[in-house]
C-alpha atoms as a PDB file:
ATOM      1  CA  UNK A   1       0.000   0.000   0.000  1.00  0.00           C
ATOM      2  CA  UNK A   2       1.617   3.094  -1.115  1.00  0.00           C
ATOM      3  CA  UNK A   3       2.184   5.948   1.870  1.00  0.00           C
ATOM      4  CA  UNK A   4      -0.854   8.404   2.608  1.00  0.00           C
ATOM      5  CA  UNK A   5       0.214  12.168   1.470  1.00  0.00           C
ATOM      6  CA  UNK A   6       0.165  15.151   3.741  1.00  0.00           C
ATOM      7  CA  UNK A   7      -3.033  16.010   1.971  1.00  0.00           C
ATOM      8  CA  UNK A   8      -5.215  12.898   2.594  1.00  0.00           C
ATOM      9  CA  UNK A   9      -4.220  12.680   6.394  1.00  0.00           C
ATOM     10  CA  UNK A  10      -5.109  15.805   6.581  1.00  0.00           C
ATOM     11  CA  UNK A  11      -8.793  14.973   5.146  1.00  0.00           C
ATOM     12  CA  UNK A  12      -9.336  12.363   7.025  1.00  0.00           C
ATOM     13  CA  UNK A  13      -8.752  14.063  10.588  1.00  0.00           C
ATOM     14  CA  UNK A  14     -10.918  17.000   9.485  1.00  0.00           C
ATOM     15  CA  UNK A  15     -13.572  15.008   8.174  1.00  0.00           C
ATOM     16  CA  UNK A  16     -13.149  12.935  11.928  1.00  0.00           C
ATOM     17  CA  UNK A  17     -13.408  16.631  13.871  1.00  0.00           C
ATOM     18  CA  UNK A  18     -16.102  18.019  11.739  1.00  0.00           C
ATOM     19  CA  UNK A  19     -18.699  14.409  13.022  1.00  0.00           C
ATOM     20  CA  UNK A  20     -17.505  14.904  15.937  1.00  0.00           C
ATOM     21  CA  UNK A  21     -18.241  18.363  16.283  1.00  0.00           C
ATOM     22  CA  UNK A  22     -21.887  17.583  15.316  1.00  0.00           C
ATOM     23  CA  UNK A  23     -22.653  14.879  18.177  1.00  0.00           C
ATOM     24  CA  UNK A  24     -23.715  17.319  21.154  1.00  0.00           C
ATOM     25  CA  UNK A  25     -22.568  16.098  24.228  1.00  0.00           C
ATOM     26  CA  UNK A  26     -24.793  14.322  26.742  1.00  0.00           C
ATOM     27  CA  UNK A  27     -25.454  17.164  28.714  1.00  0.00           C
ATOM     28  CA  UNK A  28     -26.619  19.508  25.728  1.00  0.00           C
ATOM     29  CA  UNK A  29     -28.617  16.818  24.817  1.00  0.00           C
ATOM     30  CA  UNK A  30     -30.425  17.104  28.352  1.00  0.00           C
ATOM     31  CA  UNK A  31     -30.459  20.863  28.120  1.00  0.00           C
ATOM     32  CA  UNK A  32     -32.688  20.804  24.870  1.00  0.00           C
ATOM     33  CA  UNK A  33     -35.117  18.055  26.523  1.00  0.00           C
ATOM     34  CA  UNK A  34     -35.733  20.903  29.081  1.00  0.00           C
ATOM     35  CA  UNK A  35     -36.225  24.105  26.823  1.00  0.00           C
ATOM     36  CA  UNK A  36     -38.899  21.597  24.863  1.00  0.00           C
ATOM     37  CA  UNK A  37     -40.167  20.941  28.072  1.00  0.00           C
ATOM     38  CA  UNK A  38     -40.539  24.709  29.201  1.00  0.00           C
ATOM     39  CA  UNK A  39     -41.476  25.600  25.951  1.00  0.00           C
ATOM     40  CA  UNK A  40     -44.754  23.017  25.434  1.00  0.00           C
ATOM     41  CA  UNK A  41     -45.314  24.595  29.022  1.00  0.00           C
ATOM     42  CA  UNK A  42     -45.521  28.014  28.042  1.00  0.00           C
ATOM     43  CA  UNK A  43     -47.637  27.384  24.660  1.00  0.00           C
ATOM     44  CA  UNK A  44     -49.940  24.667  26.711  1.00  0.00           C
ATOM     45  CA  UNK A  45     -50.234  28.193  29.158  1.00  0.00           C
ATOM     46  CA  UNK A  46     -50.516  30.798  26.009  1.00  0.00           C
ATOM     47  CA  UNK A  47     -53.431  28.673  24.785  1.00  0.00           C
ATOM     48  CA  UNK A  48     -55.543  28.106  28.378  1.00  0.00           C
ATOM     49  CA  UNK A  49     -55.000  32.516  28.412  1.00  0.00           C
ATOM     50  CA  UNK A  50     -56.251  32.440  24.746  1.00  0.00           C
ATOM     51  CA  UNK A  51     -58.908  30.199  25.370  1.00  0.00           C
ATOM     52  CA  UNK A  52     -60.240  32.116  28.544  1.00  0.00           C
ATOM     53  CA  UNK A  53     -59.956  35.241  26.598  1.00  0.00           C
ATOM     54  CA  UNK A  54     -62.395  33.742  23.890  1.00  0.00           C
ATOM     55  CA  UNK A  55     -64.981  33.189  26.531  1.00  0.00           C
ATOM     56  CA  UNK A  56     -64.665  36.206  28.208  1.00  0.00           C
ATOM     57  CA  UNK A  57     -65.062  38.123  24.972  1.00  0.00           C
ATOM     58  CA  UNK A  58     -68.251  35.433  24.672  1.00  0.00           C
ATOM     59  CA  UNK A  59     -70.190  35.803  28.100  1.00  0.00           C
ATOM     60  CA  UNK A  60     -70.218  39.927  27.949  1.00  0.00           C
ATOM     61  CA  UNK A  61     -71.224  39.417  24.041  1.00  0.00           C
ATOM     62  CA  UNK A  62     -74.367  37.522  25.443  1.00  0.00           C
ATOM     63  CA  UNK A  63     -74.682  39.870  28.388  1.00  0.00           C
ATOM     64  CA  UNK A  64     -74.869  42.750  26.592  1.00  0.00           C
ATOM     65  CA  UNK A  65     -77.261  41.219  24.602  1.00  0.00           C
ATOM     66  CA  UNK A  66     -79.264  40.448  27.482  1.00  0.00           C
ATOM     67  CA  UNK A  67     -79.670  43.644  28.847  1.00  0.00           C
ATOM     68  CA  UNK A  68     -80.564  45.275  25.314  1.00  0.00           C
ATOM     69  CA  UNK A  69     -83.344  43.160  25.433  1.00  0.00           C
ATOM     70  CA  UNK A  70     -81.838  40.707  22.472  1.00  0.00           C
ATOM     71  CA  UNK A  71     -79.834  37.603  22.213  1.00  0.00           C
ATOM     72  CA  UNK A  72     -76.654  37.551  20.414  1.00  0.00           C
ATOM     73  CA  UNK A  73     -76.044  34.016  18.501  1.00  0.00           C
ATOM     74  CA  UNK A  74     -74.425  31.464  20.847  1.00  0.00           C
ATOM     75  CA  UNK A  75     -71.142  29.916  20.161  1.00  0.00           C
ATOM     76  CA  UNK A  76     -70.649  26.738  21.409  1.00  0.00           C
ATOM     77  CA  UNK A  77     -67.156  26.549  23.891  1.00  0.00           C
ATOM     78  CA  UNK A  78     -64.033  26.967  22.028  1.00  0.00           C
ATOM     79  CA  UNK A  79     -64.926  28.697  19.258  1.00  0.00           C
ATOM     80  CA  UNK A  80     -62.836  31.573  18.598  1.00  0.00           C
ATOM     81  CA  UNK A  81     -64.841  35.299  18.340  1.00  0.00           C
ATOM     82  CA  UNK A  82     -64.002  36.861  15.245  1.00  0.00           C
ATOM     83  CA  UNK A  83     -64.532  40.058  13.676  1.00  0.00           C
ATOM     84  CA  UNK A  84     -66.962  38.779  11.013  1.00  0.00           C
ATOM     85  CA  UNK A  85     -69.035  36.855  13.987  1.00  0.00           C
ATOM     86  CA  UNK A  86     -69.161  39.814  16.104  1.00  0.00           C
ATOM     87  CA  UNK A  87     -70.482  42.108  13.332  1.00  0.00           C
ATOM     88  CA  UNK A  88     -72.723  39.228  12.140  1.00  0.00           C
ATOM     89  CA  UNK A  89     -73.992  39.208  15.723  1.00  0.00           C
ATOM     90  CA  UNK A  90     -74.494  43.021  15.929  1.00  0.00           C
ATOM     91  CA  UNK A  91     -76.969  43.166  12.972  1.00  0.00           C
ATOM     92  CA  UNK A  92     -79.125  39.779  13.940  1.00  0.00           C
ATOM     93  CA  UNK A  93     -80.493  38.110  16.836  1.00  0.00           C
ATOM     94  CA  UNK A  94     -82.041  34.702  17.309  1.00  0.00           C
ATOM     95  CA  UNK A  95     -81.053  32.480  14.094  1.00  0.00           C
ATOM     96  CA  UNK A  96     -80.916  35.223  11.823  1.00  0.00           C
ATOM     97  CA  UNK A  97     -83.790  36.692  12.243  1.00  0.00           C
ATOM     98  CA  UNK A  98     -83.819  40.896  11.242  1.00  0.00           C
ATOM     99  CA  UNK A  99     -83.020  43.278  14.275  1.00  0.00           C
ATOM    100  CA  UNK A 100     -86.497  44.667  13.909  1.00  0.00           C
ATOM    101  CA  UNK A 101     -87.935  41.507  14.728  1.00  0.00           C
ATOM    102  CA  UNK A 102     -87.818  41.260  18.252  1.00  0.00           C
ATOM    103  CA  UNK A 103     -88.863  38.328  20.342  1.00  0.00           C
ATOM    104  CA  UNK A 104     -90.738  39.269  23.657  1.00  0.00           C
ATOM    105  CA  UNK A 105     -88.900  39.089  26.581  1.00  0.00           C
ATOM    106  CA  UNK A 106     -89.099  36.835  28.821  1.00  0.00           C
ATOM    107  CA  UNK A 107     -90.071  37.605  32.479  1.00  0.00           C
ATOM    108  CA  UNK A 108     -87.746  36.991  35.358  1.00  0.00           C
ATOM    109  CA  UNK A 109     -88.281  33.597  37.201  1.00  0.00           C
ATOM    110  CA  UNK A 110     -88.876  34.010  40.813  1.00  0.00           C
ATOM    111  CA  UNK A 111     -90.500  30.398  41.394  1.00  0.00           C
ATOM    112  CA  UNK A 112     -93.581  31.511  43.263  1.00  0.00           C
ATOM    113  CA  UNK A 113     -96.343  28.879  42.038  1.00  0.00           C
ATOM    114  CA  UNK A 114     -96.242  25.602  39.724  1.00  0.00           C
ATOM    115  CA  UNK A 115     -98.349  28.071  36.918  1.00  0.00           C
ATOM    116  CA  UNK A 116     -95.194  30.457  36.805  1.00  0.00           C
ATOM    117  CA  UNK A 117     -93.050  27.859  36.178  1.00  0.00           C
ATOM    118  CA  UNK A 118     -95.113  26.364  33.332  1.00  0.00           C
ATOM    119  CA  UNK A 119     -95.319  29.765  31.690  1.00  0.00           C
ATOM    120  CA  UNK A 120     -91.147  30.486  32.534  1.00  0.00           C
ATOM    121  CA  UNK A 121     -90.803  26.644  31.211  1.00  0.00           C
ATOM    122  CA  UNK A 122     -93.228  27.414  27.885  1.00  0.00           C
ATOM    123  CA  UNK A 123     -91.384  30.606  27.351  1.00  0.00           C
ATOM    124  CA  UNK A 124     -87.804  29.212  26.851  1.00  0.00           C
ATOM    125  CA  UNK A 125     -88.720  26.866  24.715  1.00  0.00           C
ATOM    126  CA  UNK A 126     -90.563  28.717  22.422  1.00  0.00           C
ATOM    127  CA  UNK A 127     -86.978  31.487  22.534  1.00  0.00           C
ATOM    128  CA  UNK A 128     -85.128  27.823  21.944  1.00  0.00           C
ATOM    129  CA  UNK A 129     -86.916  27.573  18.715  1.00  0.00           C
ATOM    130  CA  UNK A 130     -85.652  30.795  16.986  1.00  0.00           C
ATOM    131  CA  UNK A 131     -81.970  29.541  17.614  1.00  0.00           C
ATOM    132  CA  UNK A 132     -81.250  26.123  16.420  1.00  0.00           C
ATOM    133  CA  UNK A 133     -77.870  25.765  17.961  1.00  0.00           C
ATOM    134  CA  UNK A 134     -79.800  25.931  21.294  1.00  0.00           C
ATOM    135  CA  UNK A 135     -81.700  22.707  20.414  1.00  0.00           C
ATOM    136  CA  UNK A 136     -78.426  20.737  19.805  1.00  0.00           C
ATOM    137  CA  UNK A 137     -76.932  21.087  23.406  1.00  0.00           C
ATOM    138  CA  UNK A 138     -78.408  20.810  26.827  1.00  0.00           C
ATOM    139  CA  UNK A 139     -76.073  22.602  28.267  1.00  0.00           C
ATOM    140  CA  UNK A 140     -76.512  26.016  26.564  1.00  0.00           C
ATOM    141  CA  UNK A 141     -80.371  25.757  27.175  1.00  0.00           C
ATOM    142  CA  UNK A 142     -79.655  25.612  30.663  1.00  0.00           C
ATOM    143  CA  UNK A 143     -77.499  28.687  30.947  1.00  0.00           C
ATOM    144  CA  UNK A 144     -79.128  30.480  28.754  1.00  0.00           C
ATOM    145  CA  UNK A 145     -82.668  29.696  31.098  1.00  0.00           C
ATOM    146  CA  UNK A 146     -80.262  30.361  34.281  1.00  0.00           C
ATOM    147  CA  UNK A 147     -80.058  33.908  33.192  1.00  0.00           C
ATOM    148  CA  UNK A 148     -83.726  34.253  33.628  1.00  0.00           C
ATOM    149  CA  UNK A 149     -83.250  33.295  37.281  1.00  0.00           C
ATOM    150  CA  UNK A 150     -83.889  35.295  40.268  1.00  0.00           C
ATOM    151  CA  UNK A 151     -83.406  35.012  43.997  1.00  0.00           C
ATOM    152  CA  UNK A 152     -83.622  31.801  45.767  1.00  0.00           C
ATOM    153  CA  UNK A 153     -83.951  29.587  42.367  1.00  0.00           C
ATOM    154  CA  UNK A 154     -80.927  31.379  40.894  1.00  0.00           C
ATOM    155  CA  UNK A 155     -79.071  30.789  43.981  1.00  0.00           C
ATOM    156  CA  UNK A 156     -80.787  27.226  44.650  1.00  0.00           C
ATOM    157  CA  UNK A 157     -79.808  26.547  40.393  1.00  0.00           C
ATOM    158  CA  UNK A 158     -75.493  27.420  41.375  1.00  0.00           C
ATOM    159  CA  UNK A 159     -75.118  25.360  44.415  1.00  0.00           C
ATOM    160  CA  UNK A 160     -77.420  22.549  43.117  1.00  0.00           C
ATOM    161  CA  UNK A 161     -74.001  22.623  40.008  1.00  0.00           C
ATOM    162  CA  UNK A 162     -71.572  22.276  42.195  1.00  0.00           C
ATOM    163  CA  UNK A 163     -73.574  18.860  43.408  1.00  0.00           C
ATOM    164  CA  UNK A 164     -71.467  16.006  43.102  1.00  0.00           C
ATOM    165  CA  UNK A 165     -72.875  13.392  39.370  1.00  0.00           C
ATOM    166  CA  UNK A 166     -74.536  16.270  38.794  1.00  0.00           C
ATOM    167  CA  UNK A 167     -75.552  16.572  35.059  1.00  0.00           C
ATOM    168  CA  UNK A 168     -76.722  19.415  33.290  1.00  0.00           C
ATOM    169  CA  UNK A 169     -79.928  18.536  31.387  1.00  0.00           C
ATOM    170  CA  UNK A 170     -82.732  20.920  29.761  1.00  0.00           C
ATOM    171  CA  UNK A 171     -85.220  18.010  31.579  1.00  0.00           C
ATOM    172  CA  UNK A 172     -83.007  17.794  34.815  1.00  0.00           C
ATOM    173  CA  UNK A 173     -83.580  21.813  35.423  1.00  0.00           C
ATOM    174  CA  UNK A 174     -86.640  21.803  34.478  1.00  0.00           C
ATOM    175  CA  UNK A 175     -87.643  19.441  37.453  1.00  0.00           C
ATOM    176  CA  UNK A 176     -85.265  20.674  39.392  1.00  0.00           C
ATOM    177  CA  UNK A 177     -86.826  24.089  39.556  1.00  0.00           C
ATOM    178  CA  UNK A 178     -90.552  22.525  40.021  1.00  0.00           C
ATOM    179  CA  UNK A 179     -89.166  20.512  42.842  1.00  0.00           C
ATOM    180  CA  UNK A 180     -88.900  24.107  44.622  1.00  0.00           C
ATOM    181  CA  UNK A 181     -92.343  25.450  43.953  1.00  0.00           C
ATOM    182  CA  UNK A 182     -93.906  21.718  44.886  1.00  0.00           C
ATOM    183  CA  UNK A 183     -93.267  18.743  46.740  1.00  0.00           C
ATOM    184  CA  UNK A 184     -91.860  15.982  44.508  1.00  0.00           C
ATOM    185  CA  UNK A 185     -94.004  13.144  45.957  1.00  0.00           C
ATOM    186  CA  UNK A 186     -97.730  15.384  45.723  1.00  0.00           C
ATOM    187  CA  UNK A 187     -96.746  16.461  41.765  1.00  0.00           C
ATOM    188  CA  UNK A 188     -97.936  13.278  40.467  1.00  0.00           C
ATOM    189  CA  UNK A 189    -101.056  13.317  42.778  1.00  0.00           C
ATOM    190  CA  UNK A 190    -102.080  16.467  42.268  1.00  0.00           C
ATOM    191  CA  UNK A 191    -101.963  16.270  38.298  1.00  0.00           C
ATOM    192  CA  UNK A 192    -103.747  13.121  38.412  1.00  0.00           C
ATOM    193  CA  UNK A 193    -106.425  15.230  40.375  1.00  0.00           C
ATOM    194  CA  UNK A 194    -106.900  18.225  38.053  1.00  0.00           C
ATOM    195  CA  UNK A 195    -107.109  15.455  34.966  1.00  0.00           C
ATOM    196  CA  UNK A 196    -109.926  13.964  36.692  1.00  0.00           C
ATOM    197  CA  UNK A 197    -111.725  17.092  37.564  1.00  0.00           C
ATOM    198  CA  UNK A 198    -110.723  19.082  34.038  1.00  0.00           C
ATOM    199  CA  UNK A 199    -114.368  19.418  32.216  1.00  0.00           C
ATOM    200  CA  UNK A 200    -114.440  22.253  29.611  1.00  0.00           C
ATOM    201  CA  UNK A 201    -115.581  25.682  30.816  1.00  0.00           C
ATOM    202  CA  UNK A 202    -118.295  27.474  29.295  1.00  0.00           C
ATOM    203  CA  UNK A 203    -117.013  30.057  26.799  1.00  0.00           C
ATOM    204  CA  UNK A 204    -113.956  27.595  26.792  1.00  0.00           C
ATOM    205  CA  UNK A 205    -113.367  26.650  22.936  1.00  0.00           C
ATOM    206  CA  UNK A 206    -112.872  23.080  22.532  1.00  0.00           C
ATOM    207  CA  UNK A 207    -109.062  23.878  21.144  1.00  0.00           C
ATOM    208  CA  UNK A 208    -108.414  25.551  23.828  1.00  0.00           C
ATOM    209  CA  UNK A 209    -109.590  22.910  26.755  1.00  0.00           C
ATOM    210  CA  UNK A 210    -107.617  20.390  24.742  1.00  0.00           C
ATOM    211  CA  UNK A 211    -104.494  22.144  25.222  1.00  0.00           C
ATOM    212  CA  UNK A 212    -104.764  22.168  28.597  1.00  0.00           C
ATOM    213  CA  UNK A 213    -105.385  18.577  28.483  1.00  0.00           C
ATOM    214  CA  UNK A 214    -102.700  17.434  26.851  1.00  0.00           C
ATOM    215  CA  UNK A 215    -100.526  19.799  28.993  1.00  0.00           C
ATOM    216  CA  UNK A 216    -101.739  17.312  32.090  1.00  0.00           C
ATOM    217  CA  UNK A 217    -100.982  14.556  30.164  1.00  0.00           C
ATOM    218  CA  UNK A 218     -97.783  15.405  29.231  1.00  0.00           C
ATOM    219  CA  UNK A 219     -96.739  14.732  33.102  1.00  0.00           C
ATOM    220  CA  UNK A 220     -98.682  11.454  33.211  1.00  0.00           C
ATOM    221  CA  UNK A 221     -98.312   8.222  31.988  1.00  0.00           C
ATOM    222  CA  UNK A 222     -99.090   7.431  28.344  1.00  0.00           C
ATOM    223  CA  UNK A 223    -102.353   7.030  26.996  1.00  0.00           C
ATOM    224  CA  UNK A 224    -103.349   4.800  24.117  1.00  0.00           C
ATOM    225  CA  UNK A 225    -104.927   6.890  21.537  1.00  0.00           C
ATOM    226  CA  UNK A 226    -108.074   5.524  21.948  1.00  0.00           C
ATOM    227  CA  UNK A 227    -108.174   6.204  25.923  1.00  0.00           C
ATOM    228  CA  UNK A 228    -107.123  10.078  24.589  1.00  0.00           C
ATOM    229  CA  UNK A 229    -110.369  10.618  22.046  1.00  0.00           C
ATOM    230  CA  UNK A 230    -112.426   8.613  24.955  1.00  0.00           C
ATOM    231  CA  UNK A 231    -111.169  10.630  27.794  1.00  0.00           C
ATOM    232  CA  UNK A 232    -111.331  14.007  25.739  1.00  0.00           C
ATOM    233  CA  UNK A 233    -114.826  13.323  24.947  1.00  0.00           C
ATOM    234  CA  UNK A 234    -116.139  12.587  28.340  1.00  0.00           C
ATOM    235  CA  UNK A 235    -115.123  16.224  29.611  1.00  0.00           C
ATOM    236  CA  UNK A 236    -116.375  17.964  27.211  1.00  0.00           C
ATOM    237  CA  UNK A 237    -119.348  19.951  27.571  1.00  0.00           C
ATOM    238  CA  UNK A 238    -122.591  18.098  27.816  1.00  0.00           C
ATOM    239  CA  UNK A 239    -124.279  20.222  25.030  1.00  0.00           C
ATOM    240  CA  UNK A 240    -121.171  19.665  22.456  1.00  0.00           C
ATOM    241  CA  UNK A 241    -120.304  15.792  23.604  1.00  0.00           C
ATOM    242  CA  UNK A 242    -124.107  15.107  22.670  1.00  0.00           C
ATOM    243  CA  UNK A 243    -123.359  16.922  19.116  1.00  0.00           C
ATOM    244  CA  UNK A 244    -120.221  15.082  18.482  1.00  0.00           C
ATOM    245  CA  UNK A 245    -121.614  11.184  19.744  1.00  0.00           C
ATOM    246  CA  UNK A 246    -124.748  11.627  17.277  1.00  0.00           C
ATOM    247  CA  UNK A 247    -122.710  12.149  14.312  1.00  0.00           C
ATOM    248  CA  UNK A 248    -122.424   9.437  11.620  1.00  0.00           C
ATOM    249  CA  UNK A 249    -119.343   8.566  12.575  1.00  0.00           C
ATOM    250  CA  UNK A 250    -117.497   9.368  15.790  1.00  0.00           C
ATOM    251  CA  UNK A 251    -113.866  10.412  15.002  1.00  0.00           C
ATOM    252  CA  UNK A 252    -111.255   7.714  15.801  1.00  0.00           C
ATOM    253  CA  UNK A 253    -108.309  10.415  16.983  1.00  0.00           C
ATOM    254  CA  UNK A 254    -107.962  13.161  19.111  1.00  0.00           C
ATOM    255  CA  UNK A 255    -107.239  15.830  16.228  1.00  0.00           C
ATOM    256  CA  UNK A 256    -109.939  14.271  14.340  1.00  0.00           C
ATOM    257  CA  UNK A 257    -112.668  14.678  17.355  1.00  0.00           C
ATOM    258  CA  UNK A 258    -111.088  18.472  18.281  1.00  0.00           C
ATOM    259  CA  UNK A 259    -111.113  19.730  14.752  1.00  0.00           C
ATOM    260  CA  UNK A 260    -115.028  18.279  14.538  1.00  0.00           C
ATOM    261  CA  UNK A 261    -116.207  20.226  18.162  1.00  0.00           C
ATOM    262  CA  UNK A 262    -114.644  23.111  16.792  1.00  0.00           C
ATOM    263  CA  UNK A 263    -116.884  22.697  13.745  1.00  0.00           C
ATOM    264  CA  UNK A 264    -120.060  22.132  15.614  1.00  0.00           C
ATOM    265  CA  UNK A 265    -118.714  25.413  18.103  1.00  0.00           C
ATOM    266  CA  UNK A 266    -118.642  27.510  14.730  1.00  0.00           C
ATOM    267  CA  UNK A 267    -121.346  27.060  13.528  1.00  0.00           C
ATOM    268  CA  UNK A 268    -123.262  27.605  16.893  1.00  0.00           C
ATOM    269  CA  UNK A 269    -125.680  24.876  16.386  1.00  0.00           C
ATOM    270  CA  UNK A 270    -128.824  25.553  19.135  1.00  0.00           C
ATOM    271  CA  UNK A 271    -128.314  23.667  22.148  1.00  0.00           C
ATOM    272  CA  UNK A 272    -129.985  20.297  22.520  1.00  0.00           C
ATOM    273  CA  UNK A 273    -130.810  19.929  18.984  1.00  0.00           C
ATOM    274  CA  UNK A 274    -131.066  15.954  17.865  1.00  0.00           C
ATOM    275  CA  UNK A 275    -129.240  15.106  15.277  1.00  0.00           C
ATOM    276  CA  UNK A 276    -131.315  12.338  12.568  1.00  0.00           C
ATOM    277  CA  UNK A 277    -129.361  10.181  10.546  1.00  0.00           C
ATOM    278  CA  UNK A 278    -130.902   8.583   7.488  1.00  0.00           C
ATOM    279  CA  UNK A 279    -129.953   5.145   6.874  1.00  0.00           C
ATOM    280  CA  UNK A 280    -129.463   3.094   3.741  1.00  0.00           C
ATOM    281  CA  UNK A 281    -132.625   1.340   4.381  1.00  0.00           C
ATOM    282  CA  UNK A 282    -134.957   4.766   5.040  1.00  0.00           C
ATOM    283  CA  UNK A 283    -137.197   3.764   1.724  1.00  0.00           C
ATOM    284  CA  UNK A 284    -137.561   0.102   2.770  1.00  0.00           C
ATOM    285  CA  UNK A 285    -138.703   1.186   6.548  1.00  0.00           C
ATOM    286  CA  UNK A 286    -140.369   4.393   5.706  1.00  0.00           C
ATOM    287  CA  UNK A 287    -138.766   6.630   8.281  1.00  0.00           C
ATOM    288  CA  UNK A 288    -135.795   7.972  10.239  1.00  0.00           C
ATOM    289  CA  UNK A 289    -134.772   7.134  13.322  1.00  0.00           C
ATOM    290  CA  UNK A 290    -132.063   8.521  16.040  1.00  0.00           C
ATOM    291  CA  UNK A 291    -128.526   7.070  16.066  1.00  0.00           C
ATOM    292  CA  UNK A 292    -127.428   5.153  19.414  1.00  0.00           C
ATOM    293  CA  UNK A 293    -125.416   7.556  20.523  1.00  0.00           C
ATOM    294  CA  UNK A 294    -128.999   9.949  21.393  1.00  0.00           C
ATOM    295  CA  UNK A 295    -130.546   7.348  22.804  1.00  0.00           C
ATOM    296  CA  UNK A 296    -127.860   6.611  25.495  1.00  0.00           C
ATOM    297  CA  UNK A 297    -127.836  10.284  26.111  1.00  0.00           C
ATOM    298  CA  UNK A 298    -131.399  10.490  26.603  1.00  0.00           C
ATOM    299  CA  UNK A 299    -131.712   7.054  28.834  1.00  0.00           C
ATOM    300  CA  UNK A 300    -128.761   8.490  31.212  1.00  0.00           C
ATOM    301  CA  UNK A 301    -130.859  11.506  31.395  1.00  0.00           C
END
């Protein structure tokens, strides 16, 4: 092998400095571990402050909004507030509705009697409906509704969050809040009650009476269909119950039967009037004759 030149030993030993120069030692290697460390600390930080910032810029969009009488659109948590939302926001309210249309407002919630909260509950959902991004989470329904909270049911509303399992559902406030106007275990007695004893008013249209029906069903157990027409028909009046059981053919739903008393209601039909059917077979038996539905009317009376 012939003998290395000057030149080539010298290549070799600078090529040998020059890797070793780029191997850090072990304790620079341990030094960049902890700047990484520090610095995913400070951005993990920089991001919580962002994030905060967001929903600070968030809640006094919504309270503003609130006190103006208006509700700015919602944005669920984390989304960042930009210029083109908060200018979007300025110049709508509930899912995009025009500025000029303005919702009523609703009426602060003190929790005085179980018809207060029916009308707070009523309320809210109807708002809920004008803003569909309110229907896809429980959670903003609630603190939306909290806002509308005032003295011991506000207060009652924070501590009972802070409740250990507790879980924050549109249904869960809603009987939370009626479990401070009434007792839990008398609810279900007393609706059962005021179904038994509803009977329409007079000057009460039949629409009307079946609203409030189907409002004290809504907290009971479910009815068949057929229980609902049977149970509708019963309390109505006795003048418009005999109208609707001697016509040809009683309806079979509760729609059906409502939309026919409001017929016989319009057209103001004089009381006790008997309604004659003809049947197929009038020319063979020479007559008319009254359905069944009159005569068990007249033989309970």
């Amino acid at each position: 092998m012939p003998p290395r030149t000057r030149t080539q030993t010298a290549d070799t030993e600078g090529s040998g400095s020059r890797e070793a120069a780029s191997l850090p030692p072990a304790e620079s290697q341990q030094g960049i571990e902890d700047q990484l460390a520090t610095a995913q600390a400070i951005e993990e930080e920089l991001l919580a402050k962002l994030q905060l910032k967001e929903a600070a810029e968030r809640i006094e969009r919504l309270r503003k909004r609130l006190e103006d009488g208006d509700v700015a659109e919602v944005l669920p948590p984390g989304l960042p507030v930009d210029d083109q939302s908060v200018a979007s926001s300025s110049s709508v309210s509930y899912g995009g509705l025009p500025k000029s249309i303005r919702p009523r407002q609703i009426a602060p919630y003190k929790g005085r009697t179980v018809r207060e909260h029916s009308e707070f509950v009523t309320s809210c959902e109807l708002s809920f409906r004008l803003e569909p991004s309110l229907n896809k989470s429980d959670e903003l329904r609630c603190d939306l509704a909290a806002t509308w909270l005032e003295g011991e049911p506000r207060d009652a509303w924070l501590q009972h969050e802070k409740e250990p399992d507790f879980q924050k559902t549109w249904k869960g406030f809603k009987k939370f809040l009626l479990d401070l106007v009434e007792d839990p275990v008398n609810q279900g007695l007393s609706t059962v009650i005021k179904y038994e004893e509803a009977r329409q008013r007079p000057g009460q249209s039949a629409q009307t009476f079946a609203t409030y029906l189907e409002t004290l069903e809504g907290e009971l157990k479910a009815y068949s269909e057929e229980h609902r027409v049977q149970h509708f028909l019963a309390k109505l009046r006795p003048d418009l119950r005999l109208r609707v059981i001697t016509y040809p053919e009683i309806p079979r739903t509760r729609s059906a039967l409502i939309a026919l008393a409001s017929r016989f209601e319009q057209a103001n039909l004089p009381k006790g009037q008997e309604v004659e059917v003809r049947r197929t077979t009038r020319k063979k038996r020479g007559g008319r004759i009254l359905t069944r539905g009159v005569r068990a009317e007249k033989e309970r009376e």
